[in-house]
N, C-alpha and C. Protein backbone atom coordinates (compact mmCIF):
# COMPACT_ATOMS: atom_id res chain seq x y z
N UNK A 1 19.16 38.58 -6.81
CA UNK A 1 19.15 37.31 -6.09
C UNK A 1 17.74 37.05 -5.58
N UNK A 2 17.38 35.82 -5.92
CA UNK A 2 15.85 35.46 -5.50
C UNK A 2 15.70 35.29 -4.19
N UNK A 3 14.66 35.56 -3.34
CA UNK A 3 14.47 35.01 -2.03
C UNK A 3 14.41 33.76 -1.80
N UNK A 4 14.68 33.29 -0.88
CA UNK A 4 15.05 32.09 -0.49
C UNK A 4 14.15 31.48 0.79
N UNK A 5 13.17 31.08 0.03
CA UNK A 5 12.12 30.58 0.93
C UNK A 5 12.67 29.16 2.43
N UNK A 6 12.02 29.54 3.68
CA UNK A 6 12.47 28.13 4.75
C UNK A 6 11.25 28.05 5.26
N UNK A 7 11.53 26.68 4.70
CA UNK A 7 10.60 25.17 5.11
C UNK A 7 10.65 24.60 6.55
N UNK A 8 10.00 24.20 7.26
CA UNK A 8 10.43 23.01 8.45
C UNK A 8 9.86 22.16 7.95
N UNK A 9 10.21 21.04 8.12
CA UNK A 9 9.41 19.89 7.29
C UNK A 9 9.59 18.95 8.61
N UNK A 10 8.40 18.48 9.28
CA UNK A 10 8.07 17.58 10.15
C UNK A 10 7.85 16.02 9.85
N UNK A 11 8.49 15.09 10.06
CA UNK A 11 8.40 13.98 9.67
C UNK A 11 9.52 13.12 10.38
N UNK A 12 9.12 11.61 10.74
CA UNK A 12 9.94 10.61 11.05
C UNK A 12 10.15 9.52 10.16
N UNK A 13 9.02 8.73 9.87
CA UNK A 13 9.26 7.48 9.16
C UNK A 13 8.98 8.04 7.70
N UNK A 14 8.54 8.64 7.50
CA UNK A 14 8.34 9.47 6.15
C UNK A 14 9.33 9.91 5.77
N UNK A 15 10.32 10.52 6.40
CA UNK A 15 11.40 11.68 6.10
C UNK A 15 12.06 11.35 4.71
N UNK A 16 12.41 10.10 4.29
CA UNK A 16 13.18 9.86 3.23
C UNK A 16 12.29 9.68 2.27
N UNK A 17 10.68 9.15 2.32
CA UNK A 17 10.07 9.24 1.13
C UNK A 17 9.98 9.00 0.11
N UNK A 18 9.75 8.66 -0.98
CA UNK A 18 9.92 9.54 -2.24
C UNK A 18 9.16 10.22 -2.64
N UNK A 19 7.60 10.33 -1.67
CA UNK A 19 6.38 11.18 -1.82
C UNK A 19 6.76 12.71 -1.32
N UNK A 20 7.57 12.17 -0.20
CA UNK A 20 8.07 13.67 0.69
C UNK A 20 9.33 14.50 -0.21
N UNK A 21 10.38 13.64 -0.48
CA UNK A 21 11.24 14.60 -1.44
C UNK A 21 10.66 14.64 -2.98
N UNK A 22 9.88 13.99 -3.79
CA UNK A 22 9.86 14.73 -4.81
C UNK A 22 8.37 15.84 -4.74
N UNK A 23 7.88 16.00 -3.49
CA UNK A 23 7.10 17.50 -3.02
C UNK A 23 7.95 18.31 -2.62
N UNK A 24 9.14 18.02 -1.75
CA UNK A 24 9.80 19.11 -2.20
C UNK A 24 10.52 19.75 -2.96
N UNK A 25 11.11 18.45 -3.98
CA UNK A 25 11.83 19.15 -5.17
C UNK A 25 10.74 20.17 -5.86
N UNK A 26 9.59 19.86 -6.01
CA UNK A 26 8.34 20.25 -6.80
C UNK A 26 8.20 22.18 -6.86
N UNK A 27 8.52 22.13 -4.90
CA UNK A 27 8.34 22.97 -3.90
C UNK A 27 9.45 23.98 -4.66
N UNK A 28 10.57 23.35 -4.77
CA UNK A 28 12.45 23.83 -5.24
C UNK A 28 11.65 24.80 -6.00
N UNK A 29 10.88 24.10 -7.57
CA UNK A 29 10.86 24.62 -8.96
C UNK A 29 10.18 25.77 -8.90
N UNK A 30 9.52 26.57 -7.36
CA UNK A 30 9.18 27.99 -7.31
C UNK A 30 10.08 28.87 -7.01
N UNK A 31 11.53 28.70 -6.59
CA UNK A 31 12.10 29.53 -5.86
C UNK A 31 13.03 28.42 -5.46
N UNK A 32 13.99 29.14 -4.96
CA UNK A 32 14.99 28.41 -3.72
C UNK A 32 14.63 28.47 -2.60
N UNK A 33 14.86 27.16 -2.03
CA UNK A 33 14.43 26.72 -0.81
C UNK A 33 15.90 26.51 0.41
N UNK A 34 15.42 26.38 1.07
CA UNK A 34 16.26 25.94 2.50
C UNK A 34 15.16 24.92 3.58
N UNK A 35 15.27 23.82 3.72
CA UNK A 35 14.70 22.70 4.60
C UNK A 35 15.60 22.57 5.59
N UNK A 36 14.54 22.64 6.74
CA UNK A 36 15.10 22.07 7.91
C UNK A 36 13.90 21.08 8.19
N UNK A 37 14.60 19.75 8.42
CA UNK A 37 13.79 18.35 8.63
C UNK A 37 13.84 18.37 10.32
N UNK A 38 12.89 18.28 11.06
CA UNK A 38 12.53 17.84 12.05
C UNK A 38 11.67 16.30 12.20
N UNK A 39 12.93 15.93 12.58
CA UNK A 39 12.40 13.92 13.66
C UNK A 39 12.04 13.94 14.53
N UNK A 40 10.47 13.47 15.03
CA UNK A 40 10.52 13.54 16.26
C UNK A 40 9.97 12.15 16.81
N UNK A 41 11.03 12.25 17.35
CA UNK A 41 11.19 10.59 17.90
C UNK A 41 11.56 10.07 19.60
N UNK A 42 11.48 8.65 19.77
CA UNK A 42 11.65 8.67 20.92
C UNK A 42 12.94 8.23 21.29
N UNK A 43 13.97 8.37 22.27
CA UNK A 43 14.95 8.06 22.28
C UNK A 43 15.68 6.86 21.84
N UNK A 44 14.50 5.65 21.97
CA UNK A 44 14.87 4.03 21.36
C UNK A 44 15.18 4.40 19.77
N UNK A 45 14.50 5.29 19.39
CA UNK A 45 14.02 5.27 17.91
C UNK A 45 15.37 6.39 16.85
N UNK A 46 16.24 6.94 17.76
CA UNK A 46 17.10 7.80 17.17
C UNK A 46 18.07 7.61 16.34
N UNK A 47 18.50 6.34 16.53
CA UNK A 47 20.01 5.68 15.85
C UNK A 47 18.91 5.83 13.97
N UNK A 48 17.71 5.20 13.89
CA UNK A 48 17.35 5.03 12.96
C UNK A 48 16.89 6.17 11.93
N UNK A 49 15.83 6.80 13.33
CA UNK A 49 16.00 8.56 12.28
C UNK A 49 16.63 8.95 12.12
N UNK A 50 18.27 8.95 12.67
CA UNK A 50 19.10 9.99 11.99
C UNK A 50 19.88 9.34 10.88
N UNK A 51 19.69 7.90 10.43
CA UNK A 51 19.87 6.98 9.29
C UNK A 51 18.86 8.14 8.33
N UNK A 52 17.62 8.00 8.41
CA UNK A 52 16.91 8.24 7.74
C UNK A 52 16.88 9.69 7.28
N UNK A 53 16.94 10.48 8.13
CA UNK A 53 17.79 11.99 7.68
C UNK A 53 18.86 12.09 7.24
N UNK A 54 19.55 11.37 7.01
CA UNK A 54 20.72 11.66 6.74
C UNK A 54 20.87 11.05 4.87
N UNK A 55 19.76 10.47 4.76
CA UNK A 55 19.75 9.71 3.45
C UNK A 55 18.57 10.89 2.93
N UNK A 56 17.67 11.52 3.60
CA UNK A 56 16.47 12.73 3.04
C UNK A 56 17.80 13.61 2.51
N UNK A 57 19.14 14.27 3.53
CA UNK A 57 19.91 15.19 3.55
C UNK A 57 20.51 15.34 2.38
N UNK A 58 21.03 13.76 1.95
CA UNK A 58 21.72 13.37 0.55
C UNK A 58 21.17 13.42 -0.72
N UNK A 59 20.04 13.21 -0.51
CA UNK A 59 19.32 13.15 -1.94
C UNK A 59 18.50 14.75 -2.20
N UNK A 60 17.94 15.44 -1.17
CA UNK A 60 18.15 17.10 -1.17
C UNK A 60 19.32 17.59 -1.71
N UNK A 61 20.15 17.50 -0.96
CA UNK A 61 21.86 17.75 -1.66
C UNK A 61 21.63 17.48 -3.11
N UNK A 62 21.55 15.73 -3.44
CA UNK A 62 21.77 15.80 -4.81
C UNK A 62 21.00 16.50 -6.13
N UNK A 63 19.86 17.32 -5.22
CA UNK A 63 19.27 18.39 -6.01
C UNK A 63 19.20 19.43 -5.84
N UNK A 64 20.40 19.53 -5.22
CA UNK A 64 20.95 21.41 -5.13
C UNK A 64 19.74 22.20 -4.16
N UNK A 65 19.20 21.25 -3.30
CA UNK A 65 18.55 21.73 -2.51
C UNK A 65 18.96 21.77 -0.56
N UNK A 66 19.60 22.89 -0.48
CA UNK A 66 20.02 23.29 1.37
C UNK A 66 18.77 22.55 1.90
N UNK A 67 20.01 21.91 3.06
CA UNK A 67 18.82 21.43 3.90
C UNK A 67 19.96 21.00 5.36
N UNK A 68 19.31 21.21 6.57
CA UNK A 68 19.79 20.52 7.72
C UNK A 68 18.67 19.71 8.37
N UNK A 69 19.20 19.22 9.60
CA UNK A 69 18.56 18.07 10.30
C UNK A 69 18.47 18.37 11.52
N UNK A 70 17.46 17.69 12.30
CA UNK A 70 17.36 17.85 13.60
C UNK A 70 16.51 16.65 14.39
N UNK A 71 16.72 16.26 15.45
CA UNK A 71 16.16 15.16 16.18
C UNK A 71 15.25 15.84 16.84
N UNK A 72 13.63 15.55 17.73
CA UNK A 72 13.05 16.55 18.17
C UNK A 72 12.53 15.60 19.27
N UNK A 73 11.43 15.79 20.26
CA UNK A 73 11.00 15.43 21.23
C UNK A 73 9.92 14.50 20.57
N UNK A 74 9.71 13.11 21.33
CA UNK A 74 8.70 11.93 20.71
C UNK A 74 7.30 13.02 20.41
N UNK A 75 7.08 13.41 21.08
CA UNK A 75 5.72 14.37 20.96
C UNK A 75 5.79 15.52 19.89
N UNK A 76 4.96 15.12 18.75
CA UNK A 76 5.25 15.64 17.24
C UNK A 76 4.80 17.63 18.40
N UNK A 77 4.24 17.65 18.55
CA UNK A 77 3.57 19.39 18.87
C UNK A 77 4.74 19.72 19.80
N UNK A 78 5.35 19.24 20.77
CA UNK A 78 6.53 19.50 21.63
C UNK A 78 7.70 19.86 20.74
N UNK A 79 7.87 19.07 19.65
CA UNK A 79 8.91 19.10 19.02
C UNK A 79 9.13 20.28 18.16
N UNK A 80 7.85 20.68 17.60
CA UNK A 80 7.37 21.68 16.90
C UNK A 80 7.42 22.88 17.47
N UNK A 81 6.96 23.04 18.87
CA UNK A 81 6.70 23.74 20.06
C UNK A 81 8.54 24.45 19.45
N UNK A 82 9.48 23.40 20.46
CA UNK A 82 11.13 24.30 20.52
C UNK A 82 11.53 23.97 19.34
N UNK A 83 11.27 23.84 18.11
CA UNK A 83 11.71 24.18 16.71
C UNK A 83 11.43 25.56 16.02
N UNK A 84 10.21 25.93 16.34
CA UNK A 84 9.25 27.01 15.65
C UNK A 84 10.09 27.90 16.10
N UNK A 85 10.63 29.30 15.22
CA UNK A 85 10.80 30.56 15.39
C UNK A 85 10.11 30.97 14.65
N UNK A 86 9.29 31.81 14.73
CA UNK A 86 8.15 32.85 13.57
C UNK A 86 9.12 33.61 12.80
N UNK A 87 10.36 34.13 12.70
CA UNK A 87 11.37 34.88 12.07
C UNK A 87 11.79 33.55 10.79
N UNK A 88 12.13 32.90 11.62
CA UNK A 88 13.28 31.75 10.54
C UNK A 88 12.35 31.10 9.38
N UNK A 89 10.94 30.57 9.90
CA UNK A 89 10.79 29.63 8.56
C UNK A 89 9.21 30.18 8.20
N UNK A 90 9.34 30.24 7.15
CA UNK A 90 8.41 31.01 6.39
C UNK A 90 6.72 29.82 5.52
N UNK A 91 6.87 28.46 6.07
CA UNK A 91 6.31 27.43 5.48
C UNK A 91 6.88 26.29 6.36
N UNK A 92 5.43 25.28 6.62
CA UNK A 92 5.98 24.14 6.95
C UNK A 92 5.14 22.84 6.03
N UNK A 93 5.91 21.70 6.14
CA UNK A 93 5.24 20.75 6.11
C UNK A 93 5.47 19.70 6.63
N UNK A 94 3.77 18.89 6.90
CA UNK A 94 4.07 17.97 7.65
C UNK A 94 3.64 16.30 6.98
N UNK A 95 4.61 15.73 6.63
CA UNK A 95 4.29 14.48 6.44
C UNK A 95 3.98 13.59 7.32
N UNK A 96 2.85 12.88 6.67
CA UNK A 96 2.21 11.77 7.59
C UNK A 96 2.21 10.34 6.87
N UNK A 97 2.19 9.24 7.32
CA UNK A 97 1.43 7.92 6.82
C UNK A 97 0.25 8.02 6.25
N UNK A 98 -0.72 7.24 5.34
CA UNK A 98 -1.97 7.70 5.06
C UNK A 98 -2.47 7.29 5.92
N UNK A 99 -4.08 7.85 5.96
CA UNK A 99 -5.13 7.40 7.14
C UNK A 99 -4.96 6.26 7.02
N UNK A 100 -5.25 5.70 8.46
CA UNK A 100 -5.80 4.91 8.83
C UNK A 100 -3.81 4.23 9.35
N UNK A 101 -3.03 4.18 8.95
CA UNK A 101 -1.77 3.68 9.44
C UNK A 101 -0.95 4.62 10.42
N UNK A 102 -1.62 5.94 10.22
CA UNK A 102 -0.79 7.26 10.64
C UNK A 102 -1.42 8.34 12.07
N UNK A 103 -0.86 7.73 13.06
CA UNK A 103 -0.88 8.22 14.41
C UNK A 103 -1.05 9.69 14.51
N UNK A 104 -0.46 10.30 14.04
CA UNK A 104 -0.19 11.44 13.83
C UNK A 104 -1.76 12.68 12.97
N UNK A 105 -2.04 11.90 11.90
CA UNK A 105 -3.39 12.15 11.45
C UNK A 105 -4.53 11.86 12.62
N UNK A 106 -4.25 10.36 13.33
CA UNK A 106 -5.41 10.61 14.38
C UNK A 106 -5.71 11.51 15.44
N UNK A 107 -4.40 12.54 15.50
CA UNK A 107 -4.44 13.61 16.76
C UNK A 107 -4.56 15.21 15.90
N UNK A 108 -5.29 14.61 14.44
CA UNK A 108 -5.01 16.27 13.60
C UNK A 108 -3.61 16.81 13.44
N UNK A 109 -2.60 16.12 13.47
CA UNK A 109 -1.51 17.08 13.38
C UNK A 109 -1.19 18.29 12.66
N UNK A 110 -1.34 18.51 11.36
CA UNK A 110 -1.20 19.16 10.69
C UNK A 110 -1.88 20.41 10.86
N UNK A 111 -3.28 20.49 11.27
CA UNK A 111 -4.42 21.43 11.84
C UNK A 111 -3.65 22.26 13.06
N UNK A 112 -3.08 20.88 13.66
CA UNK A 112 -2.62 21.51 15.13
C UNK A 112 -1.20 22.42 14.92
N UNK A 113 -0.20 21.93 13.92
CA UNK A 113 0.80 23.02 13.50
C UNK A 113 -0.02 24.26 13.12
N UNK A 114 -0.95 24.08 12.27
CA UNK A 114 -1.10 25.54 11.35
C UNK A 114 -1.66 26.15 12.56
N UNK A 115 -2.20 25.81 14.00
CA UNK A 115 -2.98 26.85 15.04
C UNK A 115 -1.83 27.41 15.54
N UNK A 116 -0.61 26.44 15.79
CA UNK A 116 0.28 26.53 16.44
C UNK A 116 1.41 27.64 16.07
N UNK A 117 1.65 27.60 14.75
CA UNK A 117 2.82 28.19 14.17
C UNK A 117 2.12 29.54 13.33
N UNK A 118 0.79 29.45 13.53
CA UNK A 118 -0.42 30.34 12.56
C UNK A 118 1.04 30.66 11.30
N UNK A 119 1.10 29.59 10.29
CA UNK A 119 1.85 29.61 9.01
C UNK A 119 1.11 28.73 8.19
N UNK A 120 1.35 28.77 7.00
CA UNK A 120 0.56 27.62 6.19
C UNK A 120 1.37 26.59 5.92
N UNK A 121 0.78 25.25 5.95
CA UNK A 121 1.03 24.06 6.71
C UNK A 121 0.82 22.94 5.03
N UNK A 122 1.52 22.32 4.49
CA UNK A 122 1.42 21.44 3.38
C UNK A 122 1.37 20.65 4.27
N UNK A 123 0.49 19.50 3.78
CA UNK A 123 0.33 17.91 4.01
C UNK A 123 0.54 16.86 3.14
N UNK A 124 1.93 16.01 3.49
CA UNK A 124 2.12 15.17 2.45
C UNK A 124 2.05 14.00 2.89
N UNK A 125 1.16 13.27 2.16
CA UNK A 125 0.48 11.99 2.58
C UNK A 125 1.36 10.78 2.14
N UNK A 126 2.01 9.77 2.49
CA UNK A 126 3.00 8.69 2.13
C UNK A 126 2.22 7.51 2.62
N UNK A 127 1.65 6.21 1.18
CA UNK A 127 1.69 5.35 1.74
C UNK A 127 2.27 4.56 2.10
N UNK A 128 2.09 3.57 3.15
CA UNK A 128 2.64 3.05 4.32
C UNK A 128 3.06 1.78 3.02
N UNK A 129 4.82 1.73 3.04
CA UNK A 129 5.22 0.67 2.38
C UNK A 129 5.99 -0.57 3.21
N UNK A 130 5.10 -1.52 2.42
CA UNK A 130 5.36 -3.19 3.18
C UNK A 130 6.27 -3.61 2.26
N UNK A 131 7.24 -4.69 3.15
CA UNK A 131 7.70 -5.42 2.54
C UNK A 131 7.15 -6.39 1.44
N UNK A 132 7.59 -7.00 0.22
CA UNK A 132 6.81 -7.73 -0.83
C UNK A 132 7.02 -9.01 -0.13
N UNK A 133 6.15 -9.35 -0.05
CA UNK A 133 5.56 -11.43 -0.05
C UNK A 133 6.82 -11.81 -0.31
N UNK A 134 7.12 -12.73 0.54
CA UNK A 134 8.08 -13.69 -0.22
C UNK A 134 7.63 -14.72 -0.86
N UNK A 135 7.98 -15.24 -1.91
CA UNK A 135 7.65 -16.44 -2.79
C UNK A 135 7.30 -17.24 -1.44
N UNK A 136 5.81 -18.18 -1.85
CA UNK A 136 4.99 -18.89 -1.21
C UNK A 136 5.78 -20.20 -1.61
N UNK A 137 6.35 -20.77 -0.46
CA UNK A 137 6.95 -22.41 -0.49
C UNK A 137 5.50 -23.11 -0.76
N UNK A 138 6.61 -24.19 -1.95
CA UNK A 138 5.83 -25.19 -2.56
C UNK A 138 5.00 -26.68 -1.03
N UNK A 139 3.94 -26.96 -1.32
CA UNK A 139 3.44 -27.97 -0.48
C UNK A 139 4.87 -29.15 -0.34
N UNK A 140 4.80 -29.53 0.84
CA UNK A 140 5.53 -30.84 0.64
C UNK A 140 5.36 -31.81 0.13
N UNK A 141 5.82 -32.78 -0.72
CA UNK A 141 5.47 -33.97 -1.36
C UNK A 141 4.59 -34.93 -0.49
N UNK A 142 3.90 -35.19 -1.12
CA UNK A 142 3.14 -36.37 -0.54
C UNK A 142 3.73 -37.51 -0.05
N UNK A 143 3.05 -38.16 0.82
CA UNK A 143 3.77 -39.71 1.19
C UNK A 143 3.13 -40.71 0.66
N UNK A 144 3.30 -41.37 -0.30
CA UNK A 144 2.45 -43.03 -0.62
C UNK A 144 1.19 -42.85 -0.18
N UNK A 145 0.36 -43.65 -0.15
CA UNK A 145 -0.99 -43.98 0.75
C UNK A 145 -1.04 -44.72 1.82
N UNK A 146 -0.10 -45.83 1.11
CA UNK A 146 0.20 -47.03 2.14
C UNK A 146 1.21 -46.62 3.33
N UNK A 147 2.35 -46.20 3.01
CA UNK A 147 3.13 -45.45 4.30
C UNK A 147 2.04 -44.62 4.83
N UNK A 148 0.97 -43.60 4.52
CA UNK A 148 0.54 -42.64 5.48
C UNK A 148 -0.43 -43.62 6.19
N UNK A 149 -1.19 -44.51 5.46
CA UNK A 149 -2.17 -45.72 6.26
C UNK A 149 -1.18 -46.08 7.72
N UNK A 150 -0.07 -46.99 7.27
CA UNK A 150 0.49 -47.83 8.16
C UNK A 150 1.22 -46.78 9.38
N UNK A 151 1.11 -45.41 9.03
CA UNK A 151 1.52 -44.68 10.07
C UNK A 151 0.42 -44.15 11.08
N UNK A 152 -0.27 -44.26 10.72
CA UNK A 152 -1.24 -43.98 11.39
C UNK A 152 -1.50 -45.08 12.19
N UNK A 153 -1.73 -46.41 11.48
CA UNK A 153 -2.09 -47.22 12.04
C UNK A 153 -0.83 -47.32 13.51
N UNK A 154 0.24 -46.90 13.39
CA UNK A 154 1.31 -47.41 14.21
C UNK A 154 0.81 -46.07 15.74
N UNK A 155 0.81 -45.21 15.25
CA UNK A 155 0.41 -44.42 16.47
C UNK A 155 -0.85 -44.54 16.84
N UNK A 156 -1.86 -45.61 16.43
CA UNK A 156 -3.27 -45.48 16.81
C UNK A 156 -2.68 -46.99 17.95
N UNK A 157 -2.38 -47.80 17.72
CA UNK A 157 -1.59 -48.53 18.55
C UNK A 157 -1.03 -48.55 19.77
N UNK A 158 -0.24 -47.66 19.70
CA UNK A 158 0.71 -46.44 20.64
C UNK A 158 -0.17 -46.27 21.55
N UNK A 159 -1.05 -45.33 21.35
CA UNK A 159 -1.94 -44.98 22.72
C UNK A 159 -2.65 -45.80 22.84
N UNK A 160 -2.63 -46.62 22.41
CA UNK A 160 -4.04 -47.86 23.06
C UNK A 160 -3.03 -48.38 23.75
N UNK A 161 -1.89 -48.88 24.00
CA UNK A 161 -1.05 -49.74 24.62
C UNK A 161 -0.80 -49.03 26.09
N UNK A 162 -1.33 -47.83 25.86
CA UNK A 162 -0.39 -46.85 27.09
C UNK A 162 -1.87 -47.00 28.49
């Protein structure tokens, strides 16, 4: 029986990915894995991460990859802080937004796990996805010349009378 490598995998808006799960399926194709996803979020923000874990949970599942979930403290290093056992997980990673969108990169996070947990620390970078443009409404039709003249003329009127 092969060893069975555990992950913590740190992430909120990332968690479902498809940058973050197909690094870890990638991760799978060395060994068997076991993920535990840590959210760390703020209490407003929970109904949605655990949407969002719970859809990372399913699609792990659907690749025969163990995995549980966990909600953690808004403060990514706090959260990390009462998650970390040095016994249980043998690897972490931490997904971020790319620079420049990703909060988390501006405080070093990833640097700050590997001081923290002294384990080696993957960084998976997800860019930040926008909604697509909606089709640009057509200009409104024009009005005559003569209607836009005589309208004008009617409100230039207007305030002179007042």
């Amino acid at each position: 029986m092969a060893f069975t490598t555990h992950l913590l995998v740190v992430a909120n808006r990332t968690v479902d990915s498809p940058e973050l799960l197909d690094a870890l399926r990638l991760r799978a194709e060395a060994g068997p894995i076991h993920v535990t996803m840590l959210a760390p979020c703020a209490y407003a923000e929970r109904t949605e991460a655990q949407r969002r874990l719970q859809r990372a949970a399913a699609t792990l599942e659907g690749a025969g990859i163990a995995s549980e979930a966990m909600l953690g403290d808004a403060d990514p290093i706090v959260a990390v802080q009462e998650a970390w056992h040095p016994g249980r997980y043998d690897e972490v990673v931490v997904s971020t937004l790319a620079v420049g969108a990703s909060r988390w990169l501006q405080i070093d996070l990833p640097h700050r796990v590997a001081r923290l947990t002294d384990c080696q620390v993957r960084h998976v970078s997800v860019p930040e996805h926008r909604p697509a443009p909606s089709r640009p409404q057509p200009p409104p039709e024009r009005r005559p010349m003569l209607e836009r003249v005589a309208s004008l003329m009617r409100s230039g009127t207007r305030s002179g009378a007042t």
